[in-house]
PDB file of N, CA and C in Angstrom:
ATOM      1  N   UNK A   1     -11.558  -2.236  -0.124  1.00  0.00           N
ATOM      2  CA  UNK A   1     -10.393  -3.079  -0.087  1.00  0.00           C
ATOM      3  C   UNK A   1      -9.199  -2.298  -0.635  1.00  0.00           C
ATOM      4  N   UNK A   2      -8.467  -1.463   0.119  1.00  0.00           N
ATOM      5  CA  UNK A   2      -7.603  -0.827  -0.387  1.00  0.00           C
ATOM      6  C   UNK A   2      -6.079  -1.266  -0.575  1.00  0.00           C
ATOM      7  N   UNK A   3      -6.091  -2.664  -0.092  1.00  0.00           N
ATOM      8  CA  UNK A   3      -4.972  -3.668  -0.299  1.00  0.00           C
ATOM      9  C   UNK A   3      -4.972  -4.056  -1.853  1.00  0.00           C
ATOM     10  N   UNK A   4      -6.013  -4.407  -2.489  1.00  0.00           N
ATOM     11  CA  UNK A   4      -6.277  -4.684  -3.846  1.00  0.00           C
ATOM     12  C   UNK A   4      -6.033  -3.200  -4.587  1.00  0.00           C
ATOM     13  N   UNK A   5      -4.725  -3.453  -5.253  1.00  0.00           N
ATOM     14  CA  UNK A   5      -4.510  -2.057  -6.253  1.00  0.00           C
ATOM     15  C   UNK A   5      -4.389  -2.640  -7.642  1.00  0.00           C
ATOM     16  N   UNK A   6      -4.133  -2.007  -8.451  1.00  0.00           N
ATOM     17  CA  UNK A   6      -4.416  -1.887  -9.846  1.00  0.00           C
ATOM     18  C   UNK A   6      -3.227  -2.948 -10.367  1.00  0.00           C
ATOM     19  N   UNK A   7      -2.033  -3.016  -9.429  1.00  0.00           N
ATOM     20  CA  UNK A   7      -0.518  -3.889  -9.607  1.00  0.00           C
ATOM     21  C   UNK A   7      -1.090  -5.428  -9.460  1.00  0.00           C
ATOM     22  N   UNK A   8      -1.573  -5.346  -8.162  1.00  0.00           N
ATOM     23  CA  UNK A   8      -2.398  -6.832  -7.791  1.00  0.00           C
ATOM     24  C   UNK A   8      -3.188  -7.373  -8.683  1.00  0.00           C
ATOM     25  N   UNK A   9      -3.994  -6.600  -9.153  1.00  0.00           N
ATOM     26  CA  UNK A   9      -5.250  -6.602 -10.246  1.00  0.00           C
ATOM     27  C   UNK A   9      -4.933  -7.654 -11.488  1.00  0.00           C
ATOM     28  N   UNK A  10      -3.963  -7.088 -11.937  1.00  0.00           N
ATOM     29  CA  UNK A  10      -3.296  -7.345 -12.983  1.00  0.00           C
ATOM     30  C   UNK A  10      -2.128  -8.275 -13.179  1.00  0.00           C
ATOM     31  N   UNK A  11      -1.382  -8.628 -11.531  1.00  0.00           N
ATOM     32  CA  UNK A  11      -0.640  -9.781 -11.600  1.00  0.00           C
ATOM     33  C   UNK A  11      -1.607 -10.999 -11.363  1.00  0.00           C
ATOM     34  N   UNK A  12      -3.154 -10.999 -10.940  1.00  0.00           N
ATOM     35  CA  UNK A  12      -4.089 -11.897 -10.820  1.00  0.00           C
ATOM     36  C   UNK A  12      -4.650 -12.137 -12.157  1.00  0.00           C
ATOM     37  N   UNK A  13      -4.793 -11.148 -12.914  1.00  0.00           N
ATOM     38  CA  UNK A  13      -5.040 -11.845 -14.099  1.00  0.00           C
ATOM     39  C   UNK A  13      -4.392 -12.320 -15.439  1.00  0.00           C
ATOM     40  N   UNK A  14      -3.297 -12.046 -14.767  1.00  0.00           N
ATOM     41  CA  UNK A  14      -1.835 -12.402 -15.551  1.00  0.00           C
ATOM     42  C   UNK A  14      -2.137 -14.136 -15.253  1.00  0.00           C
ATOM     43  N   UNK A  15      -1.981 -14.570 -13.996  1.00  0.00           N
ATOM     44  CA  UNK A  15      -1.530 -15.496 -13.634  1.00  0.00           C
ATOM     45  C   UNK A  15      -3.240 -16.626 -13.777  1.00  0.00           C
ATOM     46  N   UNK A  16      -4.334 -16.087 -13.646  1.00  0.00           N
ATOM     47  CA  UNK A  16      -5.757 -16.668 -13.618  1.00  0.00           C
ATOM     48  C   UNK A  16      -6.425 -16.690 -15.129  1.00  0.00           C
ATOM     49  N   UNK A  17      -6.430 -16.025 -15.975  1.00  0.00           N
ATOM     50  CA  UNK A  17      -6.819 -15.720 -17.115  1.00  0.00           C
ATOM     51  C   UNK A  17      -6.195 -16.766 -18.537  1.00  0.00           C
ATOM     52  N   UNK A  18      -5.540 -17.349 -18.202  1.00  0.00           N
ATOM     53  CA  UNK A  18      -4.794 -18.398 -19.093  1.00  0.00           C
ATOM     54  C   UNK A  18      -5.536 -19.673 -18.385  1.00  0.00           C
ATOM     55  N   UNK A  19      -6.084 -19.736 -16.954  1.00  0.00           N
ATOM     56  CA  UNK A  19      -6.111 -20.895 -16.548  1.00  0.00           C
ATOM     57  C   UNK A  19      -7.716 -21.132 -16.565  1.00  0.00           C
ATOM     58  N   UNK A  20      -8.631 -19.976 -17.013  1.00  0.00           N
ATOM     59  CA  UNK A  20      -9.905 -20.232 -17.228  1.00  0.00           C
ATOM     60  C   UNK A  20     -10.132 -19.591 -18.809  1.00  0.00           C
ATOM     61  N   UNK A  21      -9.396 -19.585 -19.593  1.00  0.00           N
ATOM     62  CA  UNK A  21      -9.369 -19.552 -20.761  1.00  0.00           C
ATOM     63  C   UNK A  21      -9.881 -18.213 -21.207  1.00  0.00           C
ATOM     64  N   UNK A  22     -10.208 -17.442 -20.389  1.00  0.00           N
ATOM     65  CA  UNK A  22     -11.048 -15.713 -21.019  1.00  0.00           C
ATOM     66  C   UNK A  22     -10.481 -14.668 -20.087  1.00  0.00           C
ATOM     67  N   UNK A  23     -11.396 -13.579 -20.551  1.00  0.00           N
ATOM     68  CA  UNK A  23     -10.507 -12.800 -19.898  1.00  0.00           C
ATOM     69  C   UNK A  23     -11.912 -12.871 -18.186  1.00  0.00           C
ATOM     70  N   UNK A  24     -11.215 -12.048 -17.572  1.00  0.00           N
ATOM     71  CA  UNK A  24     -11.860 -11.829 -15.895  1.00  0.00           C
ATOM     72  C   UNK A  24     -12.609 -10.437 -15.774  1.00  0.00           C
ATOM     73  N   UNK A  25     -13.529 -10.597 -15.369  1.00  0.00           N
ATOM     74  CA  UNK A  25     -14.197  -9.121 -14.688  1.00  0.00           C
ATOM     75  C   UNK A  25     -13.210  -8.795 -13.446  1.00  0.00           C
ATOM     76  N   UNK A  26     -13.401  -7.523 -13.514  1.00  0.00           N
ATOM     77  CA  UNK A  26     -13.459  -7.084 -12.339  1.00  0.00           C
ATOM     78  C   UNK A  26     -13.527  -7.231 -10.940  1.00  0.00           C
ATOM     79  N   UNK A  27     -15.034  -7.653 -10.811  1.00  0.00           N
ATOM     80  CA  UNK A  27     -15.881  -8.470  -9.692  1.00  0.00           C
ATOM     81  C   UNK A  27     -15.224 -10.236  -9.332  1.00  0.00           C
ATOM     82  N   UNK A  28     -14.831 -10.972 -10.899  1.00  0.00           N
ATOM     83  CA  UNK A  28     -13.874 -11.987 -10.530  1.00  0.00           C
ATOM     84  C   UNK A  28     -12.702 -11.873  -9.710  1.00  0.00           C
ATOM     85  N   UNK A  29     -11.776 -11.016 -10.225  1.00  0.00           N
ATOM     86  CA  UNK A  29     -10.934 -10.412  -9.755  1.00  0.00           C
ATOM     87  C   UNK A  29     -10.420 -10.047  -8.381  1.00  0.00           C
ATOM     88  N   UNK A  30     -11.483  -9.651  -8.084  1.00  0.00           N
ATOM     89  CA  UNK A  30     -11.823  -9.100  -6.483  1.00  0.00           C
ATOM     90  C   UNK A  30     -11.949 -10.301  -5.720  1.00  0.00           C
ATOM     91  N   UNK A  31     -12.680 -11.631  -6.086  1.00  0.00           N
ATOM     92  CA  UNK A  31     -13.002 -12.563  -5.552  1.00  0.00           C
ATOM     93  C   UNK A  31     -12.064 -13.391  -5.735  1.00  0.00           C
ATOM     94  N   UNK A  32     -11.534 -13.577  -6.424  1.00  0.00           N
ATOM     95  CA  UNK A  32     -10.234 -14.244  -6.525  1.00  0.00           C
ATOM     96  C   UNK A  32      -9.198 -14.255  -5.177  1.00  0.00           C
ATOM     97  N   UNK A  33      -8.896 -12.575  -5.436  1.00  0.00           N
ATOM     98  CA  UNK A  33      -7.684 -12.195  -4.337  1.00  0.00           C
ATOM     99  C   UNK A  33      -8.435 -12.319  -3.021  1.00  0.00           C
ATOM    100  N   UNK A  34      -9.968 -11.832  -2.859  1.00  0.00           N
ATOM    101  CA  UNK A  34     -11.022 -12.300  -1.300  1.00  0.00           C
ATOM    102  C   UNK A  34     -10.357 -14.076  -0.832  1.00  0.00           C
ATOM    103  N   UNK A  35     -10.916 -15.171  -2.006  1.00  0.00           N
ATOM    104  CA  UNK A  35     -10.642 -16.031  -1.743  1.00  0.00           C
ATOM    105  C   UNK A  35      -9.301 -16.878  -1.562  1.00  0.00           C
ATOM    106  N   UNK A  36      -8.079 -16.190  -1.796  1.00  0.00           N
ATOM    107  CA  UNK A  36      -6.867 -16.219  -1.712  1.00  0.00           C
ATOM    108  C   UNK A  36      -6.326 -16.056  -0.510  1.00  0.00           C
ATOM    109  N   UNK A  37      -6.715 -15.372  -0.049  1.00  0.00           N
ATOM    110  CA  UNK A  37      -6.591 -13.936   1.071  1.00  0.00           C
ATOM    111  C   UNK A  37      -7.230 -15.256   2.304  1.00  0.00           C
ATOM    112  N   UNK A  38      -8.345 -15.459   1.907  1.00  0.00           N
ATOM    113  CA  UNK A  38      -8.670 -16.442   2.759  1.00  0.00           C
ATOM    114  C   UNK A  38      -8.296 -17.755   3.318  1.00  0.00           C
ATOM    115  N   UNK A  39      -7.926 -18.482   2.231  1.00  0.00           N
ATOM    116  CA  UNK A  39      -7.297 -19.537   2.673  1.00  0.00           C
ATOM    117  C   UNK A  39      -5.943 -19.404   2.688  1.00  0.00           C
ATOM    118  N   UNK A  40      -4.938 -18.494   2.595  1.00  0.00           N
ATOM    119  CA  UNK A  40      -3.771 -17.817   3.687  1.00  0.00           C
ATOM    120  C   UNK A  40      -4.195 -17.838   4.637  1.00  0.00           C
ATOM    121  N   UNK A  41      -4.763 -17.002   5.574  1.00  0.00           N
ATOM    122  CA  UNK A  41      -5.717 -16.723   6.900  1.00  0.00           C
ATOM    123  C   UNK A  41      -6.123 -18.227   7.322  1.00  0.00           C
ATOM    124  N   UNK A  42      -6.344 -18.838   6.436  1.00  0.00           N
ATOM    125  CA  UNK A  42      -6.870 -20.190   7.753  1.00  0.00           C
ATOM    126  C   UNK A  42      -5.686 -20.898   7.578  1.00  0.00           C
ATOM    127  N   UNK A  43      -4.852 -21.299   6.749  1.00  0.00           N
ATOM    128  CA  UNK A  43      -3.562 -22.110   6.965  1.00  0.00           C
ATOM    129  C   UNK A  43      -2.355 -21.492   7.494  1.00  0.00           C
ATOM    130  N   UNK A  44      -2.520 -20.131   7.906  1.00  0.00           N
ATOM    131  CA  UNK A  44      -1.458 -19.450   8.651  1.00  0.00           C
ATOM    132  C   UNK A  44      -1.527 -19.701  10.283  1.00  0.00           C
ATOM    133  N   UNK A  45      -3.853 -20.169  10.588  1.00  0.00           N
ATOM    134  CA  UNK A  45      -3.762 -19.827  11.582  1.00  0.00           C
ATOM    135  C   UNK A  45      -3.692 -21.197  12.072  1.00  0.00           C
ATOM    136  N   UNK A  46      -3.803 -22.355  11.397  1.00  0.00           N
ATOM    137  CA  UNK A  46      -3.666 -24.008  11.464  1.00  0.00           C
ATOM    138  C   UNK A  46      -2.050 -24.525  11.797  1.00  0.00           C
ATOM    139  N   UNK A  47      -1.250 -23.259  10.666  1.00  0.00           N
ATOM    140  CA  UNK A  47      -0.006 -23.618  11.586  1.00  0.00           C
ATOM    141  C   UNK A  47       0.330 -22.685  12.648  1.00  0.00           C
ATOM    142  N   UNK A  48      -0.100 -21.806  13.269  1.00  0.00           N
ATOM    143  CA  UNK A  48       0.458 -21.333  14.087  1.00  0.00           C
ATOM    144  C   UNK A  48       0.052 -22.441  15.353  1.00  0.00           C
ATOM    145  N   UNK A  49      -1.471 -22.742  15.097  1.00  0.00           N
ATOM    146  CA  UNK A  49      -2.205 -23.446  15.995  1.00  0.00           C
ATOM    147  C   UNK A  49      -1.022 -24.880  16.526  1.00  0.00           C
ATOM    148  N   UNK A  50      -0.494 -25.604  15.214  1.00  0.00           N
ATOM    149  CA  UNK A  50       0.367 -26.430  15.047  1.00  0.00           C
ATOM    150  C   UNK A  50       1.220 -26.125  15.904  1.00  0.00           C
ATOM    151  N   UNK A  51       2.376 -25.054  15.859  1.00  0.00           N
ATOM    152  CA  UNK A  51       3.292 -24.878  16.561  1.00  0.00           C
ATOM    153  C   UNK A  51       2.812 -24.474  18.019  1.00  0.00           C
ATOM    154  N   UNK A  52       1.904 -23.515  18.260  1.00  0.00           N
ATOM    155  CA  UNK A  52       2.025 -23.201  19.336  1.00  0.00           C
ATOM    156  C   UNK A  52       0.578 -23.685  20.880  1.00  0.00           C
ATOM    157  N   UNK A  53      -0.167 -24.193  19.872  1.00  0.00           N
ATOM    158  CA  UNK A  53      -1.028 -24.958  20.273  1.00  0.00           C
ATOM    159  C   UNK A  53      -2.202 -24.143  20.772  1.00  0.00           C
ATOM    160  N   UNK A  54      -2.436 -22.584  20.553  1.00  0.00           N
ATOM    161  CA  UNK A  54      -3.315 -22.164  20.449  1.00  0.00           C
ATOM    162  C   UNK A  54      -3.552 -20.667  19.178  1.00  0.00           C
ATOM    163  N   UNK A  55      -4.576 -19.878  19.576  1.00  0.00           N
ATOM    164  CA  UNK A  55      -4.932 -18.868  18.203  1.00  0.00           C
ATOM    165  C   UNK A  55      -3.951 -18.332  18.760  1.00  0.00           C
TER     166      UNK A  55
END
Protein backbone atom coordinates (compact mmCIF):
# COMPACT_ATOMS: atom_id res chain seq x y z
CA UNK A 1 0.00 0.00 0.00
CA UNK A 2 2.16 2.69 -1.04
CA UNK A 3 -0.62 5.37 -0.74
CA UNK A 4 -0.37 4.87 3.13
CA UNK A 5 2.86 6.97 4.12
CA UNK A 6 4.20 7.78 7.36
CA UNK A 7 2.14 11.64 6.98
CA UNK A 8 -1.19 9.57 6.67
CA UNK A 9 -0.09 7.27 9.45
CA UNK A 10 0.06 9.77 11.81
CA UNK A 11 -2.76 12.20 10.78
CA UNK A 12 -4.93 8.77 11.47
CA UNK A 13 -3.77 8.50 14.67
CA UNK A 14 -3.90 11.96 15.53
CA UNK A 15 -7.46 12.01 14.71
CA UNK A 16 -8.46 7.93 15.96
CA UNK A 17 -6.39 7.56 19.09
CA UNK A 18 -8.31 10.07 21.37
CA UNK A 19 -11.48 8.38 20.12
CA UNK A 20 -10.53 4.77 21.32
CA UNK A 21 -8.74 5.99 24.24
CA UNK A 22 -4.99 4.22 23.57
CA UNK A 23 -2.62 4.39 21.47
CA UNK A 24 -3.00 2.20 17.74
CA UNK A 25 -0.78 -0.45 16.23
CA UNK A 26 0.34 -0.31 13.24
CA UNK A 27 -1.78 -3.15 11.76
CA UNK A 28 -4.87 -0.86 13.27
CA UNK A 29 -3.71 1.79 11.43
CA UNK A 30 -3.53 0.19 8.17
CA UNK A 31 -7.08 -1.00 8.69
CA UNK A 32 -8.41 1.99 9.56
CA UNK A 33 -7.26 3.94 6.34
CA UNK A 34 -8.28 0.06 4.27
CA UNK A 35 -11.67 0.69 5.83
CA UNK A 36 -11.95 4.39 5.07
CA UNK A 37 -10.72 3.98 1.70
CA UNK A 38 -13.59 1.72 1.40
CA UNK A 39 -16.52 3.22 2.21
CA UNK A 40 -15.31 6.38 -0.02
CA UNK A 41 -15.30 3.77 -2.93
CA UNK A 42 -18.82 2.63 -2.34
CA UNK A 43 -20.45 6.12 -1.68
CA UNK A 44 -18.55 7.71 -4.54
CA UNK A 45 -19.82 4.87 -6.64
CA UNK A 46 -23.73 5.18 -5.18
CA UNK A 47 -23.49 8.72 -6.18
CA UNK A 48 -22.17 8.56 -9.33
CA UNK A 49 -24.73 5.66 -9.84
CA UNK A 50 -27.30 8.51 -8.52
CA UNK A 51 -26.40 10.98 -11.04
CA UNK A 52 -25.71 9.10 -13.88
CA UNK A 53 -27.60 6.01 -13.53
CA UNK A 54 -24.97 3.60 -14.13
CA UNK A 55 -21.07 2.33 -12.81
Amino acid sequence: MNWLNEDLKKEIKKIFEPRYKRSLTDDEVTQIAENLTDIMEAFLKMKWKQKYGRP
